[in-house]
Protein backbone atom coordinates (compact mmCIF):
# COMPACT_ATOMS: atom_id res chain seq x y z
CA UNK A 1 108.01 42.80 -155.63
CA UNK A 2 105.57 42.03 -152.83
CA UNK A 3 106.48 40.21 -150.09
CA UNK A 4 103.91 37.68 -149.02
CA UNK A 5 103.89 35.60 -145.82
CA UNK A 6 101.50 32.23 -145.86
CA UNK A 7 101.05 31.56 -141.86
CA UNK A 8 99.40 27.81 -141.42
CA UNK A 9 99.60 26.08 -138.21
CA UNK A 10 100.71 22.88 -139.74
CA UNK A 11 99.28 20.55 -136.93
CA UNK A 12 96.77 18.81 -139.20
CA UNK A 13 99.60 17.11 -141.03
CA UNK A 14 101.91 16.04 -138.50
CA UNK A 15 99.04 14.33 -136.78
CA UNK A 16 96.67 12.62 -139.45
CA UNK A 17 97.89 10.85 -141.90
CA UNK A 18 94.51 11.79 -144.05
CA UNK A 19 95.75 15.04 -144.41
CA UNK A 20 99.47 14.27 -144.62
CA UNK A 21 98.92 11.53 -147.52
CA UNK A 22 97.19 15.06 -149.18
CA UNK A 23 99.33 18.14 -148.06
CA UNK A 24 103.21 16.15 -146.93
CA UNK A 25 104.72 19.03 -146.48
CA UNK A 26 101.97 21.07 -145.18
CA UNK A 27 99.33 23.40 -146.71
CA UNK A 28 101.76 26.32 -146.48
CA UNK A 29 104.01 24.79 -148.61
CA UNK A 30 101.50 23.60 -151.19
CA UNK A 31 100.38 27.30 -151.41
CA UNK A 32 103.98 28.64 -152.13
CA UNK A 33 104.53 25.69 -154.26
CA UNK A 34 101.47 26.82 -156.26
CA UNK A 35 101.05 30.42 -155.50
CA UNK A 36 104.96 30.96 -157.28
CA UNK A 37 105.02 34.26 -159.14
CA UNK A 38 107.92 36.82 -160.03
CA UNK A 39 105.72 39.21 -158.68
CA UNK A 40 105.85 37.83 -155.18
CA UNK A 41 108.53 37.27 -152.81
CA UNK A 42 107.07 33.97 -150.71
CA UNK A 43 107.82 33.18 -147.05
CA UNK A 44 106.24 30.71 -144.99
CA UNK A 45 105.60 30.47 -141.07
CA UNK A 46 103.65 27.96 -138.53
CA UNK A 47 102.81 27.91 -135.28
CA UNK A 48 105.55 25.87 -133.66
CA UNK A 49 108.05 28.52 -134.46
CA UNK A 50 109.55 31.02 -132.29
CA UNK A 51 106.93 34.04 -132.18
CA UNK A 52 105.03 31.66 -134.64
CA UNK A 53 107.37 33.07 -137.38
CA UNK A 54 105.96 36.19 -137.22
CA UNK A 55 108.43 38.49 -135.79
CA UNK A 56 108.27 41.70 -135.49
CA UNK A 57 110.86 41.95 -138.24
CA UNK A 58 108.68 39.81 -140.55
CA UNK A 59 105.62 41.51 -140.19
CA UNK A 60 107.07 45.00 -141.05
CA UNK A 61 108.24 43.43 -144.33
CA UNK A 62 105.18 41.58 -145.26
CA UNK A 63 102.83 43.41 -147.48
CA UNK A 64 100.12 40.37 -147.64
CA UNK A 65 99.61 38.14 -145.00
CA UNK A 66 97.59 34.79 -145.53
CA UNK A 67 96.06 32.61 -142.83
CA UNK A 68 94.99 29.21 -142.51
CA UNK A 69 93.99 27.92 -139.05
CA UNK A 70 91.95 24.96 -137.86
CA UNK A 71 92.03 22.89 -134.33
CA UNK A 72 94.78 25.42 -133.14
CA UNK A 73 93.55 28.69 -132.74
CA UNK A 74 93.32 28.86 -129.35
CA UNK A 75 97.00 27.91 -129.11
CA UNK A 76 98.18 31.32 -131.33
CA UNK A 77 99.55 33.97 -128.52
CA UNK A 78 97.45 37.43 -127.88
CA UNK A 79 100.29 39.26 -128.22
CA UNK A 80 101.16 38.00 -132.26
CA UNK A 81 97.61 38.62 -132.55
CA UNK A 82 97.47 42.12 -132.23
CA UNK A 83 100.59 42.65 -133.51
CA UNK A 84 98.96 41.25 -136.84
CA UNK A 85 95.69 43.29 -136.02
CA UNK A 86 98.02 46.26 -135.68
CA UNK A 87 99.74 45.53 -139.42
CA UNK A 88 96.30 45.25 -141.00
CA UNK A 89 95.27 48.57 -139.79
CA UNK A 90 98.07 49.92 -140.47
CA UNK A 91 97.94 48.94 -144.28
CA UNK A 92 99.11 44.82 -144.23
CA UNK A 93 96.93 42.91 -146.68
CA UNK A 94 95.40 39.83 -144.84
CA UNK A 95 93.92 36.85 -147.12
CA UNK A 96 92.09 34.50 -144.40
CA UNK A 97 91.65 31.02 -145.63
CA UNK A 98 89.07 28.45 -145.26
CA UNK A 99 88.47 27.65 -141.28
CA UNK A 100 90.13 30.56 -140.49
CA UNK A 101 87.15 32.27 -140.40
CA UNK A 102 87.63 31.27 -136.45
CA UNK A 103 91.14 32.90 -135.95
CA UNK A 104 92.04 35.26 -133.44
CA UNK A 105 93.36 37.97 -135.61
CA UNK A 106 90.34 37.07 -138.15
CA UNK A 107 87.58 37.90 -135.08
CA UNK A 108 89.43 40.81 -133.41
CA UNK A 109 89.08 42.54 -136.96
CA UNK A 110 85.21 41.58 -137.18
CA UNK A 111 84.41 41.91 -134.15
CA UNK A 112 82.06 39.07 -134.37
CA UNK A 113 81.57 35.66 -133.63
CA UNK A 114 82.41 34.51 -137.25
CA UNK A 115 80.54 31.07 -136.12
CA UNK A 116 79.13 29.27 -138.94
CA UNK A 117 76.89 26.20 -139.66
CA UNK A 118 79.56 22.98 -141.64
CA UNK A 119 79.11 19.85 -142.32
CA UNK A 120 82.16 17.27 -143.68
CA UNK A 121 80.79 15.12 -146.27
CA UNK A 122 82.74 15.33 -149.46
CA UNK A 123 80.15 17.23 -151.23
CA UNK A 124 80.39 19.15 -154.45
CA UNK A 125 80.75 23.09 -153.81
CA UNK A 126 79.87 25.28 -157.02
CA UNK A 127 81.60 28.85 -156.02
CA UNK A 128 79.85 31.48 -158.21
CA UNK A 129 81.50 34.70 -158.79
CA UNK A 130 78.26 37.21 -157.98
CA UNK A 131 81.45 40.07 -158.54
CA UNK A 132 83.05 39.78 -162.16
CA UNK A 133 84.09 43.03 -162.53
CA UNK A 134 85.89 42.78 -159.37
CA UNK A 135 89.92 42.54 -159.43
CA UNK A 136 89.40 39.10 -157.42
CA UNK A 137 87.87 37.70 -160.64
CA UNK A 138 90.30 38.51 -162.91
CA UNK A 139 90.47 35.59 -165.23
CA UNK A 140 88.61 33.56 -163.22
CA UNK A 141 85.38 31.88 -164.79
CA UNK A 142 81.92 32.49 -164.06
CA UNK A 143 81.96 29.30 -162.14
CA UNK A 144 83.98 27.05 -160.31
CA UNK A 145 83.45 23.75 -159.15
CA UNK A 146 84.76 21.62 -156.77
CA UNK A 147 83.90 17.97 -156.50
CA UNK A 148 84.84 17.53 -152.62
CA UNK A 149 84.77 19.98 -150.14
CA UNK A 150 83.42 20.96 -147.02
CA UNK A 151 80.20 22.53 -146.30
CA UNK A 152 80.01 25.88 -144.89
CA UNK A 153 76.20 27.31 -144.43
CA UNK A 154 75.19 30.56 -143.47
CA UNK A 155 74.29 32.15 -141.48
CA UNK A 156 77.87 32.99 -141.23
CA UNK A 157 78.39 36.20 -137.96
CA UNK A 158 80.20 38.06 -139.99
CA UNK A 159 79.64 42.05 -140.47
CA UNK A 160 78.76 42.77 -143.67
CA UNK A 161 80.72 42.30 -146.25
CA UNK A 162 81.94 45.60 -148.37
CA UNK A 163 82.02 43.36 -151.40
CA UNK A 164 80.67 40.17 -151.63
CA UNK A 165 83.16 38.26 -154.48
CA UNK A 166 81.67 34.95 -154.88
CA UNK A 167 78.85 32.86 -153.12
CA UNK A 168 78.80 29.12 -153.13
CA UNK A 169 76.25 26.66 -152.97
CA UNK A 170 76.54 23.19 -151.80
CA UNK A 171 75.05 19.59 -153.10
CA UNK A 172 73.42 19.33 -149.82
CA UNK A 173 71.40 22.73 -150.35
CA UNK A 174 73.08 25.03 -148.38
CA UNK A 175 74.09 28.72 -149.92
CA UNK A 176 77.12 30.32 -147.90
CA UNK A 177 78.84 33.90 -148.79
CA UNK A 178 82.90 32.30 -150.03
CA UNK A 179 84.15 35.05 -151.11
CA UNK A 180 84.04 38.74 -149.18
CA UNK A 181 85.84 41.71 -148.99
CA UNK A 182 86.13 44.16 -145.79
CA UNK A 183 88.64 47.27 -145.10
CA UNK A 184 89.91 47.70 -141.54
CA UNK A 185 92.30 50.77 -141.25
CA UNK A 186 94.30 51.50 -144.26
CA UNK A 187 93.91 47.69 -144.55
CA UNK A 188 92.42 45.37 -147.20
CA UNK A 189 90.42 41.91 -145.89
CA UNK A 190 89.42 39.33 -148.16
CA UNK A 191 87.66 36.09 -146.83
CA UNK A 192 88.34 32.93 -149.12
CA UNK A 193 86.15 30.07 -148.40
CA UNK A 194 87.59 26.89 -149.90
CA UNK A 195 90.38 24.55 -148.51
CA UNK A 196 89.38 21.92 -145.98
CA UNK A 197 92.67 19.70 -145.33
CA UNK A 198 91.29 16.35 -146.44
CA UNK A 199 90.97 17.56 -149.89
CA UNK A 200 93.48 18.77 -152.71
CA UNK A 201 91.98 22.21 -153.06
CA UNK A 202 95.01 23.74 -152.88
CA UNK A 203 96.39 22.60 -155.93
CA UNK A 204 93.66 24.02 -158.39
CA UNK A 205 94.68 26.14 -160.48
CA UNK A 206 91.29 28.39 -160.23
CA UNK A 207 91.35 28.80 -156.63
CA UNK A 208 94.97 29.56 -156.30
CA UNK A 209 94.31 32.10 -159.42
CA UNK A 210 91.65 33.07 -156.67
CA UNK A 211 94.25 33.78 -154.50
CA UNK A 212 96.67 35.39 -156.31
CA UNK A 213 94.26 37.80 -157.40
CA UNK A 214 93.66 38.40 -153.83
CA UNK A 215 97.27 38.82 -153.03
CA UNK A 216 97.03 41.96 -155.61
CA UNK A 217 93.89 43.57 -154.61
CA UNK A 218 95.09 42.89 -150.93
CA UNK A 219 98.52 44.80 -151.62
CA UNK A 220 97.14 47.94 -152.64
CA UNK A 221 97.11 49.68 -149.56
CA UNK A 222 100.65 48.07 -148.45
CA UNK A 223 102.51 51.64 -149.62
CA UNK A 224 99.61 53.92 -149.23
CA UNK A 225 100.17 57.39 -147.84
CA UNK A 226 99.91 56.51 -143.98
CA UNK A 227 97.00 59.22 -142.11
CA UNK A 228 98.82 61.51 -139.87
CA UNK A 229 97.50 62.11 -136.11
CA UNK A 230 97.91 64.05 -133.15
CA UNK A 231 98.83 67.83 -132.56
CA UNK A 232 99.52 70.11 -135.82
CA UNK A 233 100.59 73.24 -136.33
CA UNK A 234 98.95 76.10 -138.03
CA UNK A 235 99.59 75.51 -141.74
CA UNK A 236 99.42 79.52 -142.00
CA UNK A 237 99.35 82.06 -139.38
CA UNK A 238 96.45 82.04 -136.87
CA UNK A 239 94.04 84.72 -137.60
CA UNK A 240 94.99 85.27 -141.35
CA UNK A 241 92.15 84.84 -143.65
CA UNK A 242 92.58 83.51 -147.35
């Protein structure tokens, strides 16, 4: 059982009723909703909550951690932040989602700007997977398209990628990497591009096979052997030669 935590800072829906009439409950919920699998153990969190439900408590018990952050970010507290930094390095799988490319804990692990070029529009995104033999892709088809969604254009300040997954392209020309893969510590990264609020990409069953995918590939490091540092002792007497 893996025990996944889907953090969203669920201020887009109590405040517009564009993206409340699309995600009522809130995009965490959607993605539990849809993300439900007897693999997975699913608990949400947002930002109004104590700690912004991220306690030390449930961090230690979370073996993937997904993030979706928009007009907010600034608002999440250093001190969650690199306690989520810490987890990731430390073997936590972290899905980030969509805008937040711009997160705190998202940047600290670059070490970037992750600053893009976007543009709101409504226009059809075609997300090609450039990866297939990838776990990611799994099932997934060669292609997936998505009427209405939000630009993203490169370049995106990102380091580069250790696998690039998928790549999109967008009806107003631009090309932008969706879909990448980075290891920080003991822990697995994987950027997912899709999901602006305004639009029911959350409920499609090829992204959120996307994402469970993800969730997998993400968890594969939650129970590896952790590195062992500092002083050591002689693992046979000093001065004996073998």
């Amino acid at each position: 059982m893996l025990n996944v935590t889907i953090w969203n800072e669920f201020v887009h829906e109590n405040i517009h009723d564009e993206v409340k009439a699309v995600y009522p409950e809130g995009i965490h919920k959607a993605l539990a909703d849809g993300l439900q699998n007897p693999d997975f153990h699913i608990r949400t969190a947002t930002l109004n909550e104590p700690e912004h439900g991220l306690s030390d408590e449930v961090l230690n018990l979370t073996d993937v951690l997904l993030w979706w952050g928009h007009m907010a970010h600034d608002r999440v507290d250093d001190a969650v932040v690199s306690k989520v930094v810490e987890r990731v390095r430390n073997g936590m799988g972290l899905i980030v989602l969509h805008s937040g490319h711009f997160s705190k804990p998202f940047k600290a692990l670059m070490g970037t700007s992750c600053d893009l070029k976007w543009r709101e529009a409504g226009e059809q995104e075609i997300l090609w997977t450039v990866n297939p033999s990838h776990p990611i892709c799994s099932g997934v088809n060669s292609q997936i398209i998505l009427e209405h969604e939000e630009m993203y254009g490169e370049f995106f300040d990102i380091p580069a990628p250790e696998e690039l997954i998928f790549v999109s392209n967008f009806a107003g020309g631009e090309v932008f990497r969706s879909g990448c893969t980075f290891k920080r510590g003991q822990g697995n990264i994987f950027y997912f591009r899709p999901g602006h609020e305004t639009y029911p990409t959350y409920y499609n069953p090829e992204i959120l096979k996307v994402i469970t995918n993800g969730i997998y590939w993400s968890a594969m490091n939650s129970y590896a052997l952790k590195p062992v540092f500092g002083n050591s002792q002689p693992m046979r007497p000093l001065g004996v030669l073998v």
